[in-house]
Protein backbone atom coordinates (compact mmCIF):
# COMPACT_ATOMS: atom_id res chain seq x y z
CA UNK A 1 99.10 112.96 112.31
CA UNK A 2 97.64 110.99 115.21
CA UNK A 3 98.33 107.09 113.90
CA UNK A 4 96.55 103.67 115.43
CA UNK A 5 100.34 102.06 114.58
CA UNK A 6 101.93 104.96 116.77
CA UNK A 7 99.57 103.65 119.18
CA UNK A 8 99.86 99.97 119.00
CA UNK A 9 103.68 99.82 117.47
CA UNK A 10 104.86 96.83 119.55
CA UNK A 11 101.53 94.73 118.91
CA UNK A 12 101.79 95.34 115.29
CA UNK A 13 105.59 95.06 114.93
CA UNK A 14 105.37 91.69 117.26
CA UNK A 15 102.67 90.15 114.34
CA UNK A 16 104.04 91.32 111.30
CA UNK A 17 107.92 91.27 111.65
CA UNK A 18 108.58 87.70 110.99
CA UNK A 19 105.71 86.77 108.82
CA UNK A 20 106.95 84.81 105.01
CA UNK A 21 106.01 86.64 102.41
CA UNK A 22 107.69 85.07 99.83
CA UNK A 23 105.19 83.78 97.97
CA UNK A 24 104.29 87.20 97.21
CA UNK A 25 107.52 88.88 96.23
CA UNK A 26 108.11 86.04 93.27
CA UNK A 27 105.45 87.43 91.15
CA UNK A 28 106.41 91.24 92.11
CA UNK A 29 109.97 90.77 91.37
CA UNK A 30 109.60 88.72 88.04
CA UNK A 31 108.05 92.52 86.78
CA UNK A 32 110.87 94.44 88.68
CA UNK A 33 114.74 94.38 87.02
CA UNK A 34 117.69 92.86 88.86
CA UNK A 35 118.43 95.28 91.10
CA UNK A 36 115.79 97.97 90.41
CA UNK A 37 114.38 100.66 92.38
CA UNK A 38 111.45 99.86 95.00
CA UNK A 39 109.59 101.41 96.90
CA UNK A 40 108.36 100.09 99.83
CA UNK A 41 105.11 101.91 99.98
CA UNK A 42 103.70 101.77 103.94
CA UNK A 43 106.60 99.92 104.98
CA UNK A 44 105.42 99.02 108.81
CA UNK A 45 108.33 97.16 110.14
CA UNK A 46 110.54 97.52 107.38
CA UNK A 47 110.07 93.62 107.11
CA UNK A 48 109.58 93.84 103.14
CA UNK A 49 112.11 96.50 102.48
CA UNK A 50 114.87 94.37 104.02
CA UNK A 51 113.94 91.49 102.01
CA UNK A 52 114.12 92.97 99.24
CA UNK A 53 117.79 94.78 100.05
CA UNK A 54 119.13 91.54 100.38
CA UNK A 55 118.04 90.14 97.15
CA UNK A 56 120.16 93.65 95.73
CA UNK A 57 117.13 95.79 95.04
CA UNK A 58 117.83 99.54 96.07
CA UNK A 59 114.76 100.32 98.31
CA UNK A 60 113.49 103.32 99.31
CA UNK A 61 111.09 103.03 102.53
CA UNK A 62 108.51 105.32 103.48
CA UNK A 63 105.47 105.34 106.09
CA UNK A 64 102.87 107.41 107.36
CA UNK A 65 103.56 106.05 110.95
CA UNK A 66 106.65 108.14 112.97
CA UNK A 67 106.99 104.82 115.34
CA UNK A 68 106.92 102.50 112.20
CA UNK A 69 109.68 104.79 110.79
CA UNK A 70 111.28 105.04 113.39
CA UNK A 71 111.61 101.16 113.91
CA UNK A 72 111.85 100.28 110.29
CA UNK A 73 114.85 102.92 109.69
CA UNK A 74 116.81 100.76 112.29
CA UNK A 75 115.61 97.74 111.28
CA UNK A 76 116.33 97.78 107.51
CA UNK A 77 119.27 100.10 108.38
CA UNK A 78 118.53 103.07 106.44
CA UNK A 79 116.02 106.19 106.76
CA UNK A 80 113.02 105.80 106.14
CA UNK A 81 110.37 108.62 104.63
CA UNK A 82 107.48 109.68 106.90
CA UNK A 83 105.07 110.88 104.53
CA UNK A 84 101.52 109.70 103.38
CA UNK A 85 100.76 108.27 100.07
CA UNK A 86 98.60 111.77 99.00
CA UNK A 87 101.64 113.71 99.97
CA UNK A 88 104.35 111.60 97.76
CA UNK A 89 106.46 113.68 95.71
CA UNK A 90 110.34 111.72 95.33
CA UNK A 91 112.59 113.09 92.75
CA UNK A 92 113.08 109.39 91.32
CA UNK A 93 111.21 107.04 89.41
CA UNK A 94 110.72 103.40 90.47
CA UNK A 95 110.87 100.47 89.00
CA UNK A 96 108.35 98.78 91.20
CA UNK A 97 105.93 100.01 94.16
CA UNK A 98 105.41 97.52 97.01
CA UNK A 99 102.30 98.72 98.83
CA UNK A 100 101.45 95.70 100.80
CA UNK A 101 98.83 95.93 103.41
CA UNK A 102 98.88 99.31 103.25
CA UNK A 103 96.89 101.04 100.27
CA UNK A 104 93.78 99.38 102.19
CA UNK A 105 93.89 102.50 104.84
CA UNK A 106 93.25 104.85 101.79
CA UNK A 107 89.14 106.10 101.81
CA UNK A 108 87.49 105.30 97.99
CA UNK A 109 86.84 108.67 96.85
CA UNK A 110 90.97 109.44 97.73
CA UNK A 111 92.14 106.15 96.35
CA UNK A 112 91.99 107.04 92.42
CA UNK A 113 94.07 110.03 92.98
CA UNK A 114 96.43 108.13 94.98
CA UNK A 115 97.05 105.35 92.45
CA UNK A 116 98.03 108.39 89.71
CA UNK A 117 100.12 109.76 92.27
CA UNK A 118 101.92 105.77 91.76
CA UNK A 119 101.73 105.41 88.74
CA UNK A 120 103.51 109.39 88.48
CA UNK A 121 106.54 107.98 90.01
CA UNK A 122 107.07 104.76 88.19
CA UNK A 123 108.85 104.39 85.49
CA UNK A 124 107.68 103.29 81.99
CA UNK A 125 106.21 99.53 82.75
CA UNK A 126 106.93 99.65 86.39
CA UNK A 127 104.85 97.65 88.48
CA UNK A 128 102.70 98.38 91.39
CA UNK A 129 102.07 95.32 93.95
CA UNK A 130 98.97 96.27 96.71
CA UNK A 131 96.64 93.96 98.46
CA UNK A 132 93.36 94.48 100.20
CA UNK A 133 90.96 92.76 102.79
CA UNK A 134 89.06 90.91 100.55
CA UNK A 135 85.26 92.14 100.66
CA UNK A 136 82.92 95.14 100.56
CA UNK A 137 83.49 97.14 103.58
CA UNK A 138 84.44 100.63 104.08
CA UNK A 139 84.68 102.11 107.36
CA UNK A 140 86.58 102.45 110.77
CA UNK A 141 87.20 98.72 112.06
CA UNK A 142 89.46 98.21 115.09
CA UNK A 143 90.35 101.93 115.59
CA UNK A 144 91.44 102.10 112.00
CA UNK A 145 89.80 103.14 108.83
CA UNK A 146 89.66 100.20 105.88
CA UNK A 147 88.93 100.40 102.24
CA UNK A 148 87.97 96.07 101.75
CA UNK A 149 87.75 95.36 98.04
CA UNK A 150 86.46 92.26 95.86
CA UNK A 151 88.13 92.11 92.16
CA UNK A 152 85.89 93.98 90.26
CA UNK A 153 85.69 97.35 92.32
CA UNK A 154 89.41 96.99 92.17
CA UNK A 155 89.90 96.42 88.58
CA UNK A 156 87.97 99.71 87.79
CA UNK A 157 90.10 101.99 90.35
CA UNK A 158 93.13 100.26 88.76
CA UNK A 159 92.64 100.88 85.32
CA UNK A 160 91.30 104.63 85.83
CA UNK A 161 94.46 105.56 87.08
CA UNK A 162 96.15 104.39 84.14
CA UNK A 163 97.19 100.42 85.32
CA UNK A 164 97.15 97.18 83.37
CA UNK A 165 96.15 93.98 85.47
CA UNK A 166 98.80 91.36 85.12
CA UNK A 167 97.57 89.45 88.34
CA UNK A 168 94.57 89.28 90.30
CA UNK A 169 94.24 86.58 93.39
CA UNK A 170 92.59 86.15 96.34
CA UNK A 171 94.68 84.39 99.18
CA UNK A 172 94.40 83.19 102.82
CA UNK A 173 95.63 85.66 105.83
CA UNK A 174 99.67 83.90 106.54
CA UNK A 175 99.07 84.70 110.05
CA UNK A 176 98.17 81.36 111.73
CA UNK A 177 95.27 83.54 114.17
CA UNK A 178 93.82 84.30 111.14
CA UNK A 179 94.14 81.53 108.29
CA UNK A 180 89.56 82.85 108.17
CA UNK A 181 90.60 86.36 106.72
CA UNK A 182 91.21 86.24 102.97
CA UNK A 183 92.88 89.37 100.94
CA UNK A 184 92.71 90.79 97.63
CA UNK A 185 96.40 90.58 95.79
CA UNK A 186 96.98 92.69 92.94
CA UNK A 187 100.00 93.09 90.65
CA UNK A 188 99.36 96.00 88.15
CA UNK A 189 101.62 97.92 85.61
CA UNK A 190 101.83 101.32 84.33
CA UNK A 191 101.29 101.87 80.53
């Protein structure tokens, strides 16, 4: 699968490595048990994953980028799954899904399907965290293909694939370049 982050690995890795997301995991982990099962859906760098390990989650990493897995395997210190979100198919049953950043390369009409395919391999009440560009657009943009959503269009993919909202927010871009670029934050659960 020819990949814009095989492509532009160091560029990526260089912006996104280091970046706090804190503020982020605190409502994601309040839904996930001490030491639950993650999955680190789209895992880039591995930056999330790691966090997460050393807070004593057991995290399983996957990406659809070989030079993100690559790099994210030695980062976080562990392999890491090269697979696609349509292609998921793991033998356990998570507690939480972490798909930050990453659910947004996913075209509309694939999207429902691929939220099922989540909420499949959660467990009862797991939790799925994913955040989007925050807009209307659908399209190639930069070399890459982006699914932008606003709350409502979100809210009805959510829900048809068998999620309850717990948290909806919109929030400023933490990368000081581009404080302009606002994204969609959802938490959802399975029921």
């Amino acid at each position: 699968m020819s990949c814009y982050y095989n492509e532009h690995a160091q560029e990526f890795l260089a912006g996104t490595v280091n970046l706090d997301m804190q503020m982020h995991y605190e409502p994601f982990l309040k839904l996930v048990p001490e030491g639950g099962v993650i999955l680190d859906a789209g895992c880039g760098s591995g930056r999330d994953s790691l966090a997460f390990k050393k807070l004593g989650y057991y995290v399983v990493a996957m990406d659809a980028c070989a030079e993100m897995c690559q790099f994210a395997g030695e980062y976080i210190g562990q392999s890491v799954y090269y697979c696609r979100f349509q292609d998921m198919d793991f033998k356990l049953n998570f507690d939480g899904i972490w798909a930050s950043a990453s659910l947004l390369h996913v075209p509309s009409e694939e999207l429902p399907a691929v939220l099922r395919r989540c909420a499949y391999h959660l467990k009862p009440n797991g939790v799925l965290y994913a955040s989007f560009k925050y807009g209307d657009f659908e399209g190639e943009r930069n070399g890459r293909y982006f699914l932008d959503l606003k709350e409502e269009r979100a809210e009805g993919f959510f829900i048809e694939a068998g999620f309850k909202i717990e948290e909806m927010h919109v929030s400023n871009d933490i990368r000081p370049e581009r404080t302009n670029e606002k994204w969609l934050n959802i938490l959802a659960r399975k029921i």
